[in-house]
C-alpha atoms as a PDB file:
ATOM      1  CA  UNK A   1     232.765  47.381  59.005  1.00  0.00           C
ATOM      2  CA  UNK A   2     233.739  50.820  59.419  1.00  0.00           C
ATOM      3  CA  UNK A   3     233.452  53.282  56.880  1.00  0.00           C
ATOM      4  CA  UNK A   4     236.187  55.704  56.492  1.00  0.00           C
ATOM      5  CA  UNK A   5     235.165  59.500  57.133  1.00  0.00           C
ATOM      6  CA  UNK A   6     236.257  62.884  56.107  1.00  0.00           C
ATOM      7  CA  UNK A   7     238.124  63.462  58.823  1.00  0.00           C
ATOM      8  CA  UNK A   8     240.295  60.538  58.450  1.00  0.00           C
ATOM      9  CA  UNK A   9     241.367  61.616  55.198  1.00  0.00           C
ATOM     10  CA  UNK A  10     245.563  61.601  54.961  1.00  0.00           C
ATOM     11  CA  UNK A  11     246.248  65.513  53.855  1.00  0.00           C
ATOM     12  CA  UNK A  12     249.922  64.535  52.399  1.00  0.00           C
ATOM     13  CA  UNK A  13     248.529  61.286  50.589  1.00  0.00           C
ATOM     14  CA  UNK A  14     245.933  63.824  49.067  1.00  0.00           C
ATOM     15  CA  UNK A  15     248.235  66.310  48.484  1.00  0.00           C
ATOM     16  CA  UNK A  16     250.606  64.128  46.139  1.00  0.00           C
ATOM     17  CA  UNK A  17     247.689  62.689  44.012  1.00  0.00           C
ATOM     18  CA  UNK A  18     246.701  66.425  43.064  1.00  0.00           C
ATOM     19  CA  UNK A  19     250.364  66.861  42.541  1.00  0.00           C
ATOM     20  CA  UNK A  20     250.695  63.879  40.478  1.00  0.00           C
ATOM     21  CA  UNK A  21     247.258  64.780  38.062  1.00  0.00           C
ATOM     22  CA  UNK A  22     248.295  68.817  37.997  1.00  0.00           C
ATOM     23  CA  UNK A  23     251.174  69.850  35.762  1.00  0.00           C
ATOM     24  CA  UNK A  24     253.581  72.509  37.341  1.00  0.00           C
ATOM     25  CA  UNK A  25     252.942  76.068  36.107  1.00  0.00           C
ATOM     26  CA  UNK A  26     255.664  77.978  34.934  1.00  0.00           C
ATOM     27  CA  UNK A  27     256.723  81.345  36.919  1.00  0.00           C
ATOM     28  CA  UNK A  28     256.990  83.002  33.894  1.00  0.00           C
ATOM     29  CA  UNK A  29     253.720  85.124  33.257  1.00  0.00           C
ATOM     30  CA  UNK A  30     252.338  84.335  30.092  1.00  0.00           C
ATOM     31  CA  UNK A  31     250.641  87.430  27.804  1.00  0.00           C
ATOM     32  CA  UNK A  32     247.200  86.487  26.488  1.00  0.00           C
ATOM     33  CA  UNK A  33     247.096  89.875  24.919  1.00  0.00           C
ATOM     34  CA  UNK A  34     249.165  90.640  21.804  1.00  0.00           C
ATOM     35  CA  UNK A  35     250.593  93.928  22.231  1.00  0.00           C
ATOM     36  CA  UNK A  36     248.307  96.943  20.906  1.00  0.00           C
ATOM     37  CA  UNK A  37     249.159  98.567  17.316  1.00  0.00           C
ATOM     38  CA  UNK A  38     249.911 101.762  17.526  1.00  0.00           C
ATOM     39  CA  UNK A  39     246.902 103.982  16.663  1.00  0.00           C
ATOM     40  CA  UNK A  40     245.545 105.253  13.194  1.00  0.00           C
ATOM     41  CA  UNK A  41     244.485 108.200  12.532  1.00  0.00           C
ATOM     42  CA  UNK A  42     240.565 108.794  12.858  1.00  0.00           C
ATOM     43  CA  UNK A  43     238.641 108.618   9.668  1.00  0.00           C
ATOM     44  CA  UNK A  44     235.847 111.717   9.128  1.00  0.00           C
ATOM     45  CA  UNK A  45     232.916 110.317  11.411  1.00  0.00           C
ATOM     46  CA  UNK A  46     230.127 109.390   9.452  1.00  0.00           C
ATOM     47  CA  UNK A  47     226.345 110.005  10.429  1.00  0.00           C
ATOM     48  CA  UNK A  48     224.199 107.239  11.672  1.00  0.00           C
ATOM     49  CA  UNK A  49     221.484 106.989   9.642  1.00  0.00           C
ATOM     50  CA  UNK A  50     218.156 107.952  10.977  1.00  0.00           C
ATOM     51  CA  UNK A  51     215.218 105.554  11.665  1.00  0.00           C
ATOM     52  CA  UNK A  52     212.115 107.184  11.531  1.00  0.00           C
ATOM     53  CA  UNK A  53     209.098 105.118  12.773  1.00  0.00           C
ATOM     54  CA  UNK A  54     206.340 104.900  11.286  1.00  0.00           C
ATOM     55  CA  UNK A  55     203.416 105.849  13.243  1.00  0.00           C
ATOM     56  CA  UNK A  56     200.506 103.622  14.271  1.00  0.00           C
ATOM     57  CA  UNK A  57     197.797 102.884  11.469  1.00  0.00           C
ATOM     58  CA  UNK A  58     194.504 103.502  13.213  1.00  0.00           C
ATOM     59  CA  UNK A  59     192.018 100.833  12.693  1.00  0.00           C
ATOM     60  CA  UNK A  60     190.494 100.340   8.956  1.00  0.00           C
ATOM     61  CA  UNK A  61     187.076 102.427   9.182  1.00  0.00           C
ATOM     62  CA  UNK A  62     184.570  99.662   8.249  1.00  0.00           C
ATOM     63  CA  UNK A  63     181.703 100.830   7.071  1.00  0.00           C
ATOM     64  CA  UNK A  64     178.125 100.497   8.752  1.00  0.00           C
ATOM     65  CA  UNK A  65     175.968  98.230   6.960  1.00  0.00           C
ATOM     66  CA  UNK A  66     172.702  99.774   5.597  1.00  0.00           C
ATOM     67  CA  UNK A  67     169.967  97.219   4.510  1.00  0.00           C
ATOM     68  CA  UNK A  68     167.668  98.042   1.254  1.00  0.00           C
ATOM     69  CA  UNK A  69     165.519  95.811   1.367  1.00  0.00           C
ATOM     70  CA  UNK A  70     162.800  94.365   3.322  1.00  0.00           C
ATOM     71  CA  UNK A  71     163.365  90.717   1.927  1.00  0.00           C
ATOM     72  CA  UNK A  72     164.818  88.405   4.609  1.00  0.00           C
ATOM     73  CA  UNK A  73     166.759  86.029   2.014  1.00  0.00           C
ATOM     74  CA  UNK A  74     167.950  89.488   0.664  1.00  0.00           C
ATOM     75  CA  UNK A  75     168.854  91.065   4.060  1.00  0.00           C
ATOM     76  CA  UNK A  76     171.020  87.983   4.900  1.00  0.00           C
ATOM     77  CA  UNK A  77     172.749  87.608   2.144  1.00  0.00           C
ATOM     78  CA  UNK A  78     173.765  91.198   1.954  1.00  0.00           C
ATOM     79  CA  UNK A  79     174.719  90.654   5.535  1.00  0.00           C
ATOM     80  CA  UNK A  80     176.855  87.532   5.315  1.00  0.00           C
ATOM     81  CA  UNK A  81     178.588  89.845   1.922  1.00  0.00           C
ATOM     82  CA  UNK A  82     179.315  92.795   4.212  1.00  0.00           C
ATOM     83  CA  UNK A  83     180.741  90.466   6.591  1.00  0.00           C
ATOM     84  CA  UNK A  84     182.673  88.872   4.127  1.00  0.00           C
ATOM     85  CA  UNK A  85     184.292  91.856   2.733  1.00  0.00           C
ATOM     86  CA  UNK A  86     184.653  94.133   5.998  1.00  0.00           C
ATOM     87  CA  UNK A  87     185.992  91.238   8.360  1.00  0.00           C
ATOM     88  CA  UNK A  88     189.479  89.195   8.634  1.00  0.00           C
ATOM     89  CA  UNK A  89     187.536  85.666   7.901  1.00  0.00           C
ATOM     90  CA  UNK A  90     187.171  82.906   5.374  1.00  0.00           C
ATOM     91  CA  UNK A  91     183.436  82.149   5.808  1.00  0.00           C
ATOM     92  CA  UNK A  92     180.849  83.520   7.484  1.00  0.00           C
ATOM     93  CA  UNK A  93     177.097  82.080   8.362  1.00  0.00           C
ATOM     94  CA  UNK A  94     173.507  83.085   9.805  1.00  0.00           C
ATOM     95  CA  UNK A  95     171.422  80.540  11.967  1.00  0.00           C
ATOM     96  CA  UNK A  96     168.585  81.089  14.220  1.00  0.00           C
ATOM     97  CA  UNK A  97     168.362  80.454  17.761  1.00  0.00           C
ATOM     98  CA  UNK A  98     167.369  76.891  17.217  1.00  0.00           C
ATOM     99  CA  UNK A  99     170.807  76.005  14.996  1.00  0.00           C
ATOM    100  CA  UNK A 100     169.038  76.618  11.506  1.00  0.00           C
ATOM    101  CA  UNK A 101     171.508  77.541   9.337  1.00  0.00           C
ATOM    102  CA  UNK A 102     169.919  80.523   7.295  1.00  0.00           C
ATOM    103  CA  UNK A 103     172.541  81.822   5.134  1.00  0.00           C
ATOM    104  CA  UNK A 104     175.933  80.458   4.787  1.00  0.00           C
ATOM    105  CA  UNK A 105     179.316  81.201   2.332  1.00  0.00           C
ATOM    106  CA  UNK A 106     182.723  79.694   2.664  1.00  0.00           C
ATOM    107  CA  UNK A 107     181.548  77.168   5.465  1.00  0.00           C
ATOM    108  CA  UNK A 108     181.980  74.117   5.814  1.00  0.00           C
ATOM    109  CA  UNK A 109     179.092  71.820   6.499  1.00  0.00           C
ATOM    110  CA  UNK A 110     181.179  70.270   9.556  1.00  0.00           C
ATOM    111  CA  UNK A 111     180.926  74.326  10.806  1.00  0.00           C
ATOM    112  CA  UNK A 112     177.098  74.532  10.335  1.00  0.00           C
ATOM    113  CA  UNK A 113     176.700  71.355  12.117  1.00  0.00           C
ATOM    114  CA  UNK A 114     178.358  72.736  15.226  1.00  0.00           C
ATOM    115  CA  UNK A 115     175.811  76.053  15.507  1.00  0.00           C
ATOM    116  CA  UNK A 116     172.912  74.490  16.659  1.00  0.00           C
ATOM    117  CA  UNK A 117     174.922  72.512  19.894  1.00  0.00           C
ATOM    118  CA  UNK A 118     176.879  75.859  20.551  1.00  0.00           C
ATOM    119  CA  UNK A 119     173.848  77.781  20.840  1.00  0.00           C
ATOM    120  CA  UNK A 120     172.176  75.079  23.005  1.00  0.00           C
ATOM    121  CA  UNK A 121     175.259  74.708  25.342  1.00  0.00           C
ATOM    122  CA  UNK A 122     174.944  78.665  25.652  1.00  0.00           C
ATOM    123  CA  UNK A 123     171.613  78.947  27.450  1.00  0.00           C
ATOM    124  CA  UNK A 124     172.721  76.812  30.363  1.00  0.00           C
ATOM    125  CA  UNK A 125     176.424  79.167  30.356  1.00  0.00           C
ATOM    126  CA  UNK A 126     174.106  82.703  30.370  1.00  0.00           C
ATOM    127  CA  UNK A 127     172.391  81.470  33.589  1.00  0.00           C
ATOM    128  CA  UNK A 128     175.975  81.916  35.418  1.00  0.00           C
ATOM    129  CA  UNK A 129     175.192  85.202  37.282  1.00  0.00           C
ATOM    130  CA  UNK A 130     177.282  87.745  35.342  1.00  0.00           C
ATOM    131  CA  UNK A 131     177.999  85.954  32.327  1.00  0.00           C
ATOM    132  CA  UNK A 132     177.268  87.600  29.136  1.00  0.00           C
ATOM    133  CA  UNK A 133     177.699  84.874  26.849  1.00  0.00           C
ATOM    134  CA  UNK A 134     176.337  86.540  23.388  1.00  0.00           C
ATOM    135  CA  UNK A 135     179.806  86.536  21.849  1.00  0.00           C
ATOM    136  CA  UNK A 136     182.580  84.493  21.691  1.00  0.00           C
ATOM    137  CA  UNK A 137     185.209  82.647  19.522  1.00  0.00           C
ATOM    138  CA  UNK A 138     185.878  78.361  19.332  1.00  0.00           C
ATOM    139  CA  UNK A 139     188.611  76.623  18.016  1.00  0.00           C
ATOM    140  CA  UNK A 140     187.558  74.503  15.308  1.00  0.00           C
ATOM    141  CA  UNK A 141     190.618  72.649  14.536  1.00  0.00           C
ATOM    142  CA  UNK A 142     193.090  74.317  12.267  1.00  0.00           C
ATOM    143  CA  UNK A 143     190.536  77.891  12.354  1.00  0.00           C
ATOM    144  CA  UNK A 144     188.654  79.670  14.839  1.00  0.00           C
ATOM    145  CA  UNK A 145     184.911  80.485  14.737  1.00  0.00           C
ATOM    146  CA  UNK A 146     183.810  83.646  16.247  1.00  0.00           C
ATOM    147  CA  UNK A 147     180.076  84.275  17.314  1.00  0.00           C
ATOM    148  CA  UNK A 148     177.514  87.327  18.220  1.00  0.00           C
ATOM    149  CA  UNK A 149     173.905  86.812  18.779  1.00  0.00           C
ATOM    150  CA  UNK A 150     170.872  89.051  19.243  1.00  0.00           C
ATOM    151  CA  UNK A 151     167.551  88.699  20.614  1.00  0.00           C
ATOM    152  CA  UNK A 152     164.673  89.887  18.726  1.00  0.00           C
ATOM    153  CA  UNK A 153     160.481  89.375  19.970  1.00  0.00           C
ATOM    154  CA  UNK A 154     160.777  86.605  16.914  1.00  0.00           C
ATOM    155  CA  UNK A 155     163.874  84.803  18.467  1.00  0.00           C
ATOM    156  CA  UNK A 156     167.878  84.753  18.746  1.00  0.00           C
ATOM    157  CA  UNK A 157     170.055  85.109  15.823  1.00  0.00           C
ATOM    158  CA  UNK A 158     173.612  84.340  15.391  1.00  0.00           C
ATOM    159  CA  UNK A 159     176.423  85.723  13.281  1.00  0.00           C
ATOM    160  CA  UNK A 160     179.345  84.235  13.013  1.00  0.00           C
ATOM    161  CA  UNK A 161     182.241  83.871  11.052  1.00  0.00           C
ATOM    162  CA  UNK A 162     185.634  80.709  10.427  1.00  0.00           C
ATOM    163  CA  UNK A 163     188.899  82.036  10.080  1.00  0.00           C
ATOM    164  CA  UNK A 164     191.967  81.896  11.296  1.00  0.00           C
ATOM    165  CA  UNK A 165     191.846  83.505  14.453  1.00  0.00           C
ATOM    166  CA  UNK A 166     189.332  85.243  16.799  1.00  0.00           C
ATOM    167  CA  UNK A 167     187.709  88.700  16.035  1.00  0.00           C
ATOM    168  CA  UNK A 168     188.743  91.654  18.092  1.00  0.00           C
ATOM    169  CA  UNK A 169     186.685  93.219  20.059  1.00  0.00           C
ATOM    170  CA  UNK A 170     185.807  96.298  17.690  1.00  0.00           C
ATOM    171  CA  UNK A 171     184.989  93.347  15.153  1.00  0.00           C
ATOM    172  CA  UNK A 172     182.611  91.615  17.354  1.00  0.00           C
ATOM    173  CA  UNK A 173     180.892  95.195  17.672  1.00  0.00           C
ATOM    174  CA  UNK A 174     180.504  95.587  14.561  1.00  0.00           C
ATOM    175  CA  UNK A 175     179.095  91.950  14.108  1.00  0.00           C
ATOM    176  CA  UNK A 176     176.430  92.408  16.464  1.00  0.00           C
ATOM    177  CA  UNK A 177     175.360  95.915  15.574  1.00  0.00           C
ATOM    178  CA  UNK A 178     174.937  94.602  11.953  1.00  0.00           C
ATOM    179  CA  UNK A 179     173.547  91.803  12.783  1.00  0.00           C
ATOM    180  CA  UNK A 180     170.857  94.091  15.059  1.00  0.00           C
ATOM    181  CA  UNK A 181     170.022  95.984  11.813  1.00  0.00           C
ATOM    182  CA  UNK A 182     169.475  92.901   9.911  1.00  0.00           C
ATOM    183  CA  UNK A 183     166.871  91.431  11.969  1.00  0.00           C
ATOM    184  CA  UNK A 184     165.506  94.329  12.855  1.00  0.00           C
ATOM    185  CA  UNK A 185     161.687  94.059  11.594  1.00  0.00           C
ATOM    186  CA  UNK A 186     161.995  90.532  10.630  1.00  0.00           C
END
């Protein structure tokens, strides 16, 4: 069986279907504008008001923290405080290199937990050539938990803090350069 083809389409029998399914248009041009009003007169022009922007709020100063005393329970509390108050988090903890969590506030024990693996797991990352791997920021679920870490002669410390999103950069600074004068001459 043949199939019929383009080409041996009838032009007339097409030509009276369209016919048939298209209503005849009118000669008459139609207006699909109303006719314009005449014009009113102009009313006083009024000012626009003017939008001032504000400028750019540079960065809250945060202050540098200065430890006063030589107590190590005292110097991490008074570190985990500062962080507390001077950072945009909900907790904030100290552990050693091995995981040990040595001061903690507002964290969960599900967040502690995690320290010692992260740490672990970042050895074997800081052996890629180039990689840094002394800061850096997890999601935990519903929050983020950012990290620094030092080295001292006695070991690596960590800072780090839960909240709802990662530190800046000028936060994790400040992180590490307090948590470099806390362990300093422990």
């Amino acid at each position: 069986m043949t199939v019929r083809s383009v080409s041996w389409t009838d032009a007339q029998r097409v030509s009276s279907l369209l016919a048939q399914v298209t209503a005849p248009r009118s000669q008459e041009r139609t207006t699909l504008v109303s006719p314009m009003a005449p014009p009113r007169p102009a009313a006083p022009a009024k000012a626009a008001p003017v939008q001032v922007k504000a400028a750019p709020r540079p960065p809250k100063e945060v202050p540098r923290l200065v430890q006063t005393s030589d107590n190590p329970a005292d110097r991490l509390d008074a570190l985990v405080a500062w962080t507390l108050a001077h950072q945009a988090c909900a907790g904030a903890f100290v552990a050693d290199d091995n995981g040990l969590t040595l001061a903690a506030h507002g964290i969960s024990e599900a967040h502690v937990s995690l320290v010692g693996p992260l740490l672990s797991a970042l050895v074997g990352v800081r052996t890629v050539p180039g990689v840094d791997a002394t800061a850096g920021a997890l999601w935990l679920g519903a929050q983020m938990m950012s990290w620094v870490e030092t080295r001292t002669t006695r070991g690596g410390f960590c800072l780090g803090t839960v909240g709802d999103e990662a530190l800046s950069t000028r936060a994790f600074e400040q992180l590490k350069e307090a948590l470099e004068t806390t362990v300093r001459g422990l």
